[in-house]
PDB file of N, CA and C in Angstrom:
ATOM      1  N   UNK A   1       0.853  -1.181   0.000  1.00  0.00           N
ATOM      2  CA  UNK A   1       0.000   0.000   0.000  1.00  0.00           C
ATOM      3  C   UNK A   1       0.891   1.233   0.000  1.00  0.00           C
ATOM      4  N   UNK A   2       0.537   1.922  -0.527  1.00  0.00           N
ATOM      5  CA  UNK A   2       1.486   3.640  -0.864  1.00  0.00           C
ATOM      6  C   UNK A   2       1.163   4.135   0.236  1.00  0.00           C
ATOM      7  N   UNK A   3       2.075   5.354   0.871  1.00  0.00           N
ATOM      8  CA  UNK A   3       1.679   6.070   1.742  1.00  0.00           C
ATOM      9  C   UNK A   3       0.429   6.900   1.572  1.00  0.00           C
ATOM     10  N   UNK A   4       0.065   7.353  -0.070  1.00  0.00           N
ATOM     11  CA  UNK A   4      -0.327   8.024  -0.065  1.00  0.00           C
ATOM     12  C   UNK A   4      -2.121   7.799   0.458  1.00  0.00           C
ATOM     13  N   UNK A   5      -2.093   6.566   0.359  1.00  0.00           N
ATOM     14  CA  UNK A   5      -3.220   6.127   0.548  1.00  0.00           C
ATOM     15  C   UNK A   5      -3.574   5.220   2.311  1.00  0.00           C
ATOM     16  N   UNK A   6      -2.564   5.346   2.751  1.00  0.00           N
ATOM     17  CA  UNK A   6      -2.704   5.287   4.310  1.00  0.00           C
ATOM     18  C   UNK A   6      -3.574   6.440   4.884  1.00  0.00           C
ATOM     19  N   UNK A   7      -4.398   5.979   5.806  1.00  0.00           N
ATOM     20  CA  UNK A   7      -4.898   7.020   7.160  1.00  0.00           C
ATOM     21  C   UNK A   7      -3.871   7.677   7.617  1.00  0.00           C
ATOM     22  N   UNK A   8      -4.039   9.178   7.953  1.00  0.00           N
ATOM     23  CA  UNK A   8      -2.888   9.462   8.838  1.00  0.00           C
ATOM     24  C   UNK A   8      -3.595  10.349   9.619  1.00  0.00           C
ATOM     25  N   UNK A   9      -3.188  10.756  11.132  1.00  0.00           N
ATOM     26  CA  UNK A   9      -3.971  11.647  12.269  1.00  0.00           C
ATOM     27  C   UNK A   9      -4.568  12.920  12.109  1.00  0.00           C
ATOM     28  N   UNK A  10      -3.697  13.211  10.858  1.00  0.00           N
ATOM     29  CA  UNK A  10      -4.369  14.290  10.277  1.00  0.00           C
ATOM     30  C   UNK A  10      -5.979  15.199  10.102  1.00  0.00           C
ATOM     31  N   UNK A  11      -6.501  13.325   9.200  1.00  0.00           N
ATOM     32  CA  UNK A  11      -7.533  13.450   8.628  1.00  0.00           C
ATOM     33  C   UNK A  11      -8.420  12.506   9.642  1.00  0.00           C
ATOM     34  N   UNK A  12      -7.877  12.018  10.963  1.00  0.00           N
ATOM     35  CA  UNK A  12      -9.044  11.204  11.461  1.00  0.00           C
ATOM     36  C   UNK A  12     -10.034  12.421  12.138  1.00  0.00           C
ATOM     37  N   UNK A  13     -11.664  11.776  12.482  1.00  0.00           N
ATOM     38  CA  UNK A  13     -12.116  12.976  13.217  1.00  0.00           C
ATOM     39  C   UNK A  13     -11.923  13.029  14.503  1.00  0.00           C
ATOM     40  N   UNK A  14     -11.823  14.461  14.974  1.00  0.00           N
ATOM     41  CA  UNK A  14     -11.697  14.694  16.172  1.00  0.00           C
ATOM     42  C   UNK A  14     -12.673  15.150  16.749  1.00  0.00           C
ATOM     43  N   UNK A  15     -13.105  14.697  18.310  1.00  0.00           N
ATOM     44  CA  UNK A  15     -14.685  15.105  19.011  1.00  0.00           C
ATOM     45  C   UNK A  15     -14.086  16.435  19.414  1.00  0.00           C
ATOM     46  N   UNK A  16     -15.129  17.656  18.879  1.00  0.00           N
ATOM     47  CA  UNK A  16     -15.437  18.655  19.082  1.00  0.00           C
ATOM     48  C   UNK A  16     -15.669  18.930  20.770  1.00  0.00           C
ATOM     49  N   UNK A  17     -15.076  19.186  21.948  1.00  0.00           N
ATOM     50  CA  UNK A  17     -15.798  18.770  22.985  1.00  0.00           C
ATOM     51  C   UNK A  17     -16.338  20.502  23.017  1.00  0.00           C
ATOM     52  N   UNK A  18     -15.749  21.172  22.563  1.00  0.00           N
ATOM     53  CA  UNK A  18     -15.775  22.698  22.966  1.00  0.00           C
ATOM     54  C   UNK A  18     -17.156  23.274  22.130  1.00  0.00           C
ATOM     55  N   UNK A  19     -17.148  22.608  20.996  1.00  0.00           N
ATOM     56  CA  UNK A  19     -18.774  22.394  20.419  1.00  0.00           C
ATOM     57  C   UNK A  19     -20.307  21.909  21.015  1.00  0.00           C
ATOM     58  N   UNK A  20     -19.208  20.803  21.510  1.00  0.00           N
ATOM     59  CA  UNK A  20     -20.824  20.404  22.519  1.00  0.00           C
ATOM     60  C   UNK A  20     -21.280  21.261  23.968  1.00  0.00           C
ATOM     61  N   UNK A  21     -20.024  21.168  24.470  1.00  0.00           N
ATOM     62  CA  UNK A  21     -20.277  22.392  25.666  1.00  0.00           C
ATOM     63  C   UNK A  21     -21.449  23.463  25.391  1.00  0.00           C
ATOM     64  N   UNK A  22     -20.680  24.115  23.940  1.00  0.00           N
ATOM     65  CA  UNK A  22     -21.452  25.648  23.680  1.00  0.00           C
ATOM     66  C   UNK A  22     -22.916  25.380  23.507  1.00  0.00           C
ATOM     67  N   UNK A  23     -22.987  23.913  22.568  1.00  0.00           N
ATOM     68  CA  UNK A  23     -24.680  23.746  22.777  1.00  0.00           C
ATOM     69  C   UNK A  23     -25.444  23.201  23.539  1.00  0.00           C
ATOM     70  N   UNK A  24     -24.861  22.612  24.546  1.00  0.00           N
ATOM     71  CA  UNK A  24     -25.220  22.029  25.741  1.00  0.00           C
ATOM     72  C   UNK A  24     -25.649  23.616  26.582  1.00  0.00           C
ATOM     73  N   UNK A  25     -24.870  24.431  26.827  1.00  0.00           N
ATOM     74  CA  UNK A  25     -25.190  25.825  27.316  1.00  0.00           C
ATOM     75  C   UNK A  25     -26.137  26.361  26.928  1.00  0.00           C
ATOM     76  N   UNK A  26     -26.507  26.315  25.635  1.00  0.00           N
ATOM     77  CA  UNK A  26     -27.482  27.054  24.774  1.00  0.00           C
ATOM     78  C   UNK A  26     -28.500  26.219  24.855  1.00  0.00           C
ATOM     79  N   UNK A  27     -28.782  25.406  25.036  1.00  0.00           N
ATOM     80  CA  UNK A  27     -29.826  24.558  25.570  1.00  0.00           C
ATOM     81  C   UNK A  27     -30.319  24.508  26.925  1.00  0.00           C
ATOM     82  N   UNK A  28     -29.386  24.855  28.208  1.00  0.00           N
ATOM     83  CA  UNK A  28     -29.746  25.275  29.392  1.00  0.00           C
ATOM     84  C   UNK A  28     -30.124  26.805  29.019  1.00  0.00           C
ATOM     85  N   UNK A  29     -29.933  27.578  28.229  1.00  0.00           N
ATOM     86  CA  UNK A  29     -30.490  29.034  28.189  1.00  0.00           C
ATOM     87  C   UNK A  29     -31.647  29.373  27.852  1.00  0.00           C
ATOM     88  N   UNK A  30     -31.828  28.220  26.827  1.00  0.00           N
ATOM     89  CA  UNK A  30     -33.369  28.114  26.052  1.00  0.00           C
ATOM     90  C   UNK A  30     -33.810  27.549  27.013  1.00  0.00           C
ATOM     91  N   UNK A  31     -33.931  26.414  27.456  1.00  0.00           N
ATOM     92  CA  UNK A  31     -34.926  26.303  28.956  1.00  0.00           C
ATOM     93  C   UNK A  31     -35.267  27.056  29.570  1.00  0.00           C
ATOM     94  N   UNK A  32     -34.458  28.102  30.023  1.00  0.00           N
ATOM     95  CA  UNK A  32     -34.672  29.095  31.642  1.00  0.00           C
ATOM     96  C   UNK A  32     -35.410  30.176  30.473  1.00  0.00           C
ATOM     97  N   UNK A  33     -35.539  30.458  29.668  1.00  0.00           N
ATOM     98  CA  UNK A  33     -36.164  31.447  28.937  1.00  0.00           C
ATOM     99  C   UNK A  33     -37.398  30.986  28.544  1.00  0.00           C
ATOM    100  N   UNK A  34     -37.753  29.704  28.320  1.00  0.00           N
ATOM    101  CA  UNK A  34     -38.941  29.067  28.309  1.00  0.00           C
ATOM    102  C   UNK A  34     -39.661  28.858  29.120  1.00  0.00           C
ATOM    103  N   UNK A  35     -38.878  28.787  30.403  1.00  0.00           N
ATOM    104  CA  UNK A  35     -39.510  28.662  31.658  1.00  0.00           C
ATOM    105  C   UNK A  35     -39.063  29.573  33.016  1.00  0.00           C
ATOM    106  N   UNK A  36     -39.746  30.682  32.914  1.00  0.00           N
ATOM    107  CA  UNK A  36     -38.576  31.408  33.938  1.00  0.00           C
ATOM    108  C   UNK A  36     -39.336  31.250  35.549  1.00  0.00           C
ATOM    109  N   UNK A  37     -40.245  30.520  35.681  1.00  0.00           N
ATOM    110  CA  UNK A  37     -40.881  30.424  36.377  1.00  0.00           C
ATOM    111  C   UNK A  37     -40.053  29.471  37.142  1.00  0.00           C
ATOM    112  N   UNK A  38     -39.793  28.568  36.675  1.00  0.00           N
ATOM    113  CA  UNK A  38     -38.686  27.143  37.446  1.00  0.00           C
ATOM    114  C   UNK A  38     -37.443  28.155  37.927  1.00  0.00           C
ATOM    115  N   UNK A  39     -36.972  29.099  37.329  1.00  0.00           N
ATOM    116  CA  UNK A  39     -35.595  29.481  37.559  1.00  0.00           C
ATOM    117  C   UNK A  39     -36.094  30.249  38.953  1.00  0.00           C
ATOM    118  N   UNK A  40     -37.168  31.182  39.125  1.00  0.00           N
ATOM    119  CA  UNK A  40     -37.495  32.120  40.022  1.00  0.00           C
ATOM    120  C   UNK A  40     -38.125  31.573  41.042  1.00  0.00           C
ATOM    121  N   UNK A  41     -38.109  30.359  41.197  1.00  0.00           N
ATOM    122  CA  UNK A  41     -39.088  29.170  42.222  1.00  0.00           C
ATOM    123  C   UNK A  41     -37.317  28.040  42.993  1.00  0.00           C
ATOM    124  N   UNK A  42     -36.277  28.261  41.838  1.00  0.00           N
ATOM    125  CA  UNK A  42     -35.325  27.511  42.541  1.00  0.00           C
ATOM    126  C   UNK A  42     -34.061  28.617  43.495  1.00  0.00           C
ATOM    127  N   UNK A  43     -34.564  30.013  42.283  1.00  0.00           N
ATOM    128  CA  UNK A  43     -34.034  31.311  43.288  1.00  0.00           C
ATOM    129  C   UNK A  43     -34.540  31.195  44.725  1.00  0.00           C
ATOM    130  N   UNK A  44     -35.652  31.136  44.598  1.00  0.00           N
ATOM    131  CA  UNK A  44     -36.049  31.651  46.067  1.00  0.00           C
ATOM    132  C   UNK A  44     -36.150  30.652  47.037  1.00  0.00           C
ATOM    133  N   UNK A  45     -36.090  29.319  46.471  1.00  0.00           N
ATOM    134  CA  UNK A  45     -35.582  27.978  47.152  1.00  0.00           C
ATOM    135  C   UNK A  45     -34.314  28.504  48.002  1.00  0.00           C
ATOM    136  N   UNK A  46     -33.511  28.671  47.391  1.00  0.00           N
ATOM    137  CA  UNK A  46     -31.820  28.596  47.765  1.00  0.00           C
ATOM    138  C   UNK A  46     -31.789  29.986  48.632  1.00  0.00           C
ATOM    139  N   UNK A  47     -32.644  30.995  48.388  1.00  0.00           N
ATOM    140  CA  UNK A  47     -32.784  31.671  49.357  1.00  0.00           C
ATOM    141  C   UNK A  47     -32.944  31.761  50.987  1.00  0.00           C
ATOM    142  N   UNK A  48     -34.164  31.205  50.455  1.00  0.00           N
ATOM    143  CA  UNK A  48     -34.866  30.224  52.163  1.00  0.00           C
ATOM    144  C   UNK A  48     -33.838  29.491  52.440  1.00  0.00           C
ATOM    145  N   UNK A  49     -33.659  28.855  51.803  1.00  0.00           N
ATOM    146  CA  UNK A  49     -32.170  27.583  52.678  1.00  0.00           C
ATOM    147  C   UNK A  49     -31.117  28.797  53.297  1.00  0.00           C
ATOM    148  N   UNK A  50     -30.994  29.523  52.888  1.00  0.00           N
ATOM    149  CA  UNK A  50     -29.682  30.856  53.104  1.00  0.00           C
ATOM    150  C   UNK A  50     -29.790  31.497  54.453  1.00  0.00           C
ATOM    151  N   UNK A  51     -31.027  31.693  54.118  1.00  0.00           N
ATOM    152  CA  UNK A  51     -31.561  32.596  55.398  1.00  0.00           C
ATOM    153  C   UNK A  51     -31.730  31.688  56.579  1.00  0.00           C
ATOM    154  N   UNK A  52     -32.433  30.534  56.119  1.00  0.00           N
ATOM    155  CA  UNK A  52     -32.736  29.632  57.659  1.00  0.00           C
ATOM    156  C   UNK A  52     -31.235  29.389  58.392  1.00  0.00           C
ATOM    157  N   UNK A  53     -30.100  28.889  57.096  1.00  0.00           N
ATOM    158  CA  UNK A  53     -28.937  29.208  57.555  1.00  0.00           C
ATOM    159  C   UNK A  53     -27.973  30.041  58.789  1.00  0.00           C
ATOM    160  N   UNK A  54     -28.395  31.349  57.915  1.00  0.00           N
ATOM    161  CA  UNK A  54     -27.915  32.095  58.933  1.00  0.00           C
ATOM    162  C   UNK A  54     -28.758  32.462  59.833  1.00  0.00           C
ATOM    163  N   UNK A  55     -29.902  32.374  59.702  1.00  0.00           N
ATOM    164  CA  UNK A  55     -30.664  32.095  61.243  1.00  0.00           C
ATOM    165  C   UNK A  55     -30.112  31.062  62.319  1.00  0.00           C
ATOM    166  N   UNK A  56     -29.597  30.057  62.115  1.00  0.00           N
ATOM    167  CA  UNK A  56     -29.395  28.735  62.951  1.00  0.00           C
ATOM    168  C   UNK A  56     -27.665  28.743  63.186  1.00  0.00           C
ATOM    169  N   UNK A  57     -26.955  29.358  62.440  1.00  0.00           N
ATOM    170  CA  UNK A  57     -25.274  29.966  62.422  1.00  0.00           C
ATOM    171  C   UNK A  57     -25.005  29.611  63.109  1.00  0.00           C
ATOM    172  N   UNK A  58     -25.296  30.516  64.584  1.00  0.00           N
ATOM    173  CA  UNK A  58     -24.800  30.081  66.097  1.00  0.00           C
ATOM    174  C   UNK A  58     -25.185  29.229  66.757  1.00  0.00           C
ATOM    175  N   UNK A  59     -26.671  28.530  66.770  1.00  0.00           N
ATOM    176  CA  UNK A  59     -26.488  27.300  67.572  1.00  0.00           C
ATOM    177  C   UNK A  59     -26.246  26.092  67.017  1.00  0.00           C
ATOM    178  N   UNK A  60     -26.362  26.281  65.821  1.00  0.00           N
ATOM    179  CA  UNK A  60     -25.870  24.387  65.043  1.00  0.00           C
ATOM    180  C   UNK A  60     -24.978  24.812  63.385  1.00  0.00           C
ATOM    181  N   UNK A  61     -24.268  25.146  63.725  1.00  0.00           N
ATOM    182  CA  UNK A  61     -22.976  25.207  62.537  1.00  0.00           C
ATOM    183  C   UNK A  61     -22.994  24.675  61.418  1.00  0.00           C
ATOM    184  N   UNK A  62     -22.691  23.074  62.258  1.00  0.00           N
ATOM    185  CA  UNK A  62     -22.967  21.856  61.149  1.00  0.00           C
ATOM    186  C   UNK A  62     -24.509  21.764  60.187  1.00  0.00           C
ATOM    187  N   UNK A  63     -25.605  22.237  60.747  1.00  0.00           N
ATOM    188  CA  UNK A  63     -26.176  22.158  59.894  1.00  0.00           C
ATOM    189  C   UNK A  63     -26.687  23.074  59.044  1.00  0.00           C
ATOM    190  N   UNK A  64     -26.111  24.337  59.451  1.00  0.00           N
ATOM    191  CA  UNK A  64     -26.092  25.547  58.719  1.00  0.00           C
ATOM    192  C   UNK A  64     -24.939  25.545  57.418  1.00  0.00           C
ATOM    193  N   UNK A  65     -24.193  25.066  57.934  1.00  0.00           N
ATOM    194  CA  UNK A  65     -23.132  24.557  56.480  1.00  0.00           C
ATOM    195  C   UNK A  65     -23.568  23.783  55.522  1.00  0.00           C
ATOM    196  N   UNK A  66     -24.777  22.570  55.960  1.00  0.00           N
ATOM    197  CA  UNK A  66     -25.565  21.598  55.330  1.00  0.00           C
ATOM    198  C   UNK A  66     -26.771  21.972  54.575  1.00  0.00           C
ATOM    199  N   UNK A  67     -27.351  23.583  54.998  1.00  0.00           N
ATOM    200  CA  UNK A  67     -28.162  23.762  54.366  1.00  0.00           C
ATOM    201  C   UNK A  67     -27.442  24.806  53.547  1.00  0.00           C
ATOM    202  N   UNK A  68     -26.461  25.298  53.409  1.00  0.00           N
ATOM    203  CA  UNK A  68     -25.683  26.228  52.483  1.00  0.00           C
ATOM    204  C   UNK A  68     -24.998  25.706  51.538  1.00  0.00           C
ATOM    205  N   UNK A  69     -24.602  23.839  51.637  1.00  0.00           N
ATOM    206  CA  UNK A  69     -24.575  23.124  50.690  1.00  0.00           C
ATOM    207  C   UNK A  69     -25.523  22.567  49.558  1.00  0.00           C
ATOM    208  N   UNK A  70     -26.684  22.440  50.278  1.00  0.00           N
ATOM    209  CA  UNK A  70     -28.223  22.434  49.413  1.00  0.00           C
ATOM    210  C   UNK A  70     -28.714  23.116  48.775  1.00  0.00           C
ATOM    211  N   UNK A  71     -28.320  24.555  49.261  1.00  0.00           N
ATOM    212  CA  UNK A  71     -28.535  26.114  48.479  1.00  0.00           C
ATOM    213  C   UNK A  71     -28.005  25.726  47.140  1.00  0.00           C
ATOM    214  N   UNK A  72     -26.501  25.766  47.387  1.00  0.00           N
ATOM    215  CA  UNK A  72     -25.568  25.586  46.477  1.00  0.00           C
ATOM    216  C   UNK A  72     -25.771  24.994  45.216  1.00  0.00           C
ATOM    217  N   UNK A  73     -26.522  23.813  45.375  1.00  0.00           N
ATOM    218  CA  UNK A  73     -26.854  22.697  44.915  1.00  0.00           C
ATOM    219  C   UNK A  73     -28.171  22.310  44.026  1.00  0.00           C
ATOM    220  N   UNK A  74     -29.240  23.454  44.855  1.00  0.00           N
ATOM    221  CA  UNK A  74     -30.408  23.814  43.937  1.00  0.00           C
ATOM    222  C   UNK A  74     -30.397  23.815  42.749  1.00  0.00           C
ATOM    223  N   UNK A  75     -29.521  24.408  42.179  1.00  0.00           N
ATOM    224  CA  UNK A  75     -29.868  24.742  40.130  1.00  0.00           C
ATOM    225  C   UNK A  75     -29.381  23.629  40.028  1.00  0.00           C
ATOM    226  N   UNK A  76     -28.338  22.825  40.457  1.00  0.00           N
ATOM    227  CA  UNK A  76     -27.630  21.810  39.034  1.00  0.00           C
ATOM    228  C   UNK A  76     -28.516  20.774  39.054  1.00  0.00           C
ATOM    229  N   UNK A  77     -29.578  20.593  39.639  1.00  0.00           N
ATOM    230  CA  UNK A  77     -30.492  19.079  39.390  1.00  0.00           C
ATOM    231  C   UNK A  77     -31.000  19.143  38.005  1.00  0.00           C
TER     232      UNK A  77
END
């Protein structure tokens, strides 16, 4: 077989990952614009968790850190 007609790394394809990202993003954007009602219902979720938070600060730490992790945690489900 000739070289010329070998595969070479050149021409194999390569996964785009930086492509999918951008439309993976643009697809979480079109959601929250379709639905801004979910976005302004998980705002004020993570709110309440915030506040009960620092309401409870001084007598239970640990679980004021636990509900500031849940805050946190709200949007990415």
């Amino acid at each position: 077989m000739s070289t010329i007609n070998q595969p070479t790394a050149l021409f194999a394809p390569v996964p785009n990952v930086g492509l999918k990202a951008l439309l993976d993003e643009a697809a979480v954007l079109f959601d929250a614009l379709l639905h801004p009602a979910k976005i302004i219902a998980e705002v004020e979720q993570m709110r309440a968790l915030q506040l009960e938070a620092d309401r409870i600060e001084a007598s239970d730490p640990a679980r004021a850190a636990a509900l500031r992790q849940r805050a946190s945690r709200t949007g990415l489900r």
